[in-house]
Protein backbone atom coordinates (compact mmCIF):
# COMPACT_ATOMS: atom_id res chain seq x y z
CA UNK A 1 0.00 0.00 0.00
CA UNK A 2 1.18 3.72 -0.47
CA UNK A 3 1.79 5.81 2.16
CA UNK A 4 -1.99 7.82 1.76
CA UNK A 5 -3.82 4.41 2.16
CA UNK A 6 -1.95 3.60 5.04
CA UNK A 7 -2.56 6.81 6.81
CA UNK A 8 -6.05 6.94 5.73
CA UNK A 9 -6.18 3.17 7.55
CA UNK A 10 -4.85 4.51 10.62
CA UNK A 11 -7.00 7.50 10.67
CA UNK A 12 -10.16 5.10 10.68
CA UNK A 13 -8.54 2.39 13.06
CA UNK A 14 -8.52 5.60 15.13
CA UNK A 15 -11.68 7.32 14.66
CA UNK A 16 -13.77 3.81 15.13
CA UNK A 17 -11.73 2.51 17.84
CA UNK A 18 -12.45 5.93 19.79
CA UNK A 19 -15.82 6.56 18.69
CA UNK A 20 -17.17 7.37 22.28
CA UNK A 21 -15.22 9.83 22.93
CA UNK A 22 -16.03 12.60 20.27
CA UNK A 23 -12.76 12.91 19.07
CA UNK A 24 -11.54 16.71 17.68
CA UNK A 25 -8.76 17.93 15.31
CA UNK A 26 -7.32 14.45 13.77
CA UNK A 27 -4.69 15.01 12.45
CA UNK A 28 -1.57 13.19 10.37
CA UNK A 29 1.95 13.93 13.03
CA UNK A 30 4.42 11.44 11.85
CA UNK A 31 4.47 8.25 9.05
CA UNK A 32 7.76 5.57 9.22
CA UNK A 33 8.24 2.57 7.37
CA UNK A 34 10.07 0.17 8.38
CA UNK A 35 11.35 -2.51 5.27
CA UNK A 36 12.21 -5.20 7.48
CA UNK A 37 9.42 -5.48 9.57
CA UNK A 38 7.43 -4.70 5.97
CA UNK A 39 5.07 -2.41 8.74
CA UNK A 40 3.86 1.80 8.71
CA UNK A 41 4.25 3.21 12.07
CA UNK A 42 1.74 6.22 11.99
CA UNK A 43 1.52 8.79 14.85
CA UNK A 44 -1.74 10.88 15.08
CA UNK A 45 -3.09 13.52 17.09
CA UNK A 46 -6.41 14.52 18.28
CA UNK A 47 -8.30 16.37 21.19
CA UNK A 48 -11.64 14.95 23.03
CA UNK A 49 -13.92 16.87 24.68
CA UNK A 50 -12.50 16.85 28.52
CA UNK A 51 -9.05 18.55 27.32
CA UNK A 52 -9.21 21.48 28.09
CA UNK A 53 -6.80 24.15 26.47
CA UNK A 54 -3.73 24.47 27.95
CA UNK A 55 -1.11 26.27 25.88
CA UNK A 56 1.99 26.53 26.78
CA UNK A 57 5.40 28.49 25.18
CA UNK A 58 8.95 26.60 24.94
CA UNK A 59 11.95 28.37 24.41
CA UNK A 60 12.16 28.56 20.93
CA UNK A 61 8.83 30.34 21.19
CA UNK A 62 6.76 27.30 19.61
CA UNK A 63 3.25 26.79 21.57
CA UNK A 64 2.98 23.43 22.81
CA UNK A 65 -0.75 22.11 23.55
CA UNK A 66 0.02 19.75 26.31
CA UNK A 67 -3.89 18.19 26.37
CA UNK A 68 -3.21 16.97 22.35
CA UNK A 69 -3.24 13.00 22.81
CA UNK A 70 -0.87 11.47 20.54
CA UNK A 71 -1.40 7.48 19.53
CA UNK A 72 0.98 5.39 17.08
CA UNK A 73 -0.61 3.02 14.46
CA UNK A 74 1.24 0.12 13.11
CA UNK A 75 -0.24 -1.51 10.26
CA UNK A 76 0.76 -4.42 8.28
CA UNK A 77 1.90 -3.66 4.85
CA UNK A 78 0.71 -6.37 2.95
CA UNK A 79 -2.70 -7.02 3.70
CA UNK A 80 -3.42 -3.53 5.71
CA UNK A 81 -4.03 -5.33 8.94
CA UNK A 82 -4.17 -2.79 12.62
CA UNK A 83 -0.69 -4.68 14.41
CA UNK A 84 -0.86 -1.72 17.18
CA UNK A 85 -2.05 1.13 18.33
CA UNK A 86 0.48 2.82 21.24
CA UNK A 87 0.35 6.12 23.35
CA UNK A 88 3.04 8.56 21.60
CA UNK A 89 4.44 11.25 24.25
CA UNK A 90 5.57 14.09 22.68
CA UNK A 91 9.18 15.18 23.61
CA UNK A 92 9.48 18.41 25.56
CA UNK A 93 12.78 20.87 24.61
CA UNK A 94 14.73 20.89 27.54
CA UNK A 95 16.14 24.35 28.65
């Protein structure tokens, strides 16, 4: 699969698998293959309704919304199959 079918796969792995929880602002964040393991590692971000905003400024001036959740997706290349779905913390720059 290309890498558009495999994010669109993730996206709806994600959307269905949360569908209780009103998810907000999914979005695309990272995509990796990975030729030996023939897998896509896909790291999307959304909001849900009990995040509240909370923006916060690092010191390259870049705001950083701390309440974004951030999952991985790893799908199976050849047949398109969900292999995981993992909690992705953002890193922080360190001053």
């Amino acid at each position: 699969m290309d890498v558009k079918e495999a994010v669109a796969k993730a996206k709806t792995y994600v959307a269905e698998a949360f569908a209780g929880e009103s998810l907000t602002n999914l979005g695309l964040e990272e995509v990796r293959f990975d030729d030996t393991a023939d897998t896509w590692s896909i790291t999307l971000g959304f909001s849900r309704p009990w995040d509240a905003p909370k923006i916060v400024t690092n010191r390259l001036g870049r705001d950083l919304d701390l309440n974004r959740i951030y999952k991985t997706v790893r799908i199976a290349d050849p047949d398109g199959r969900l292999l995981a779905v993992d909690d992705r913390v953002p890193l922080m720059a360190e001053g």
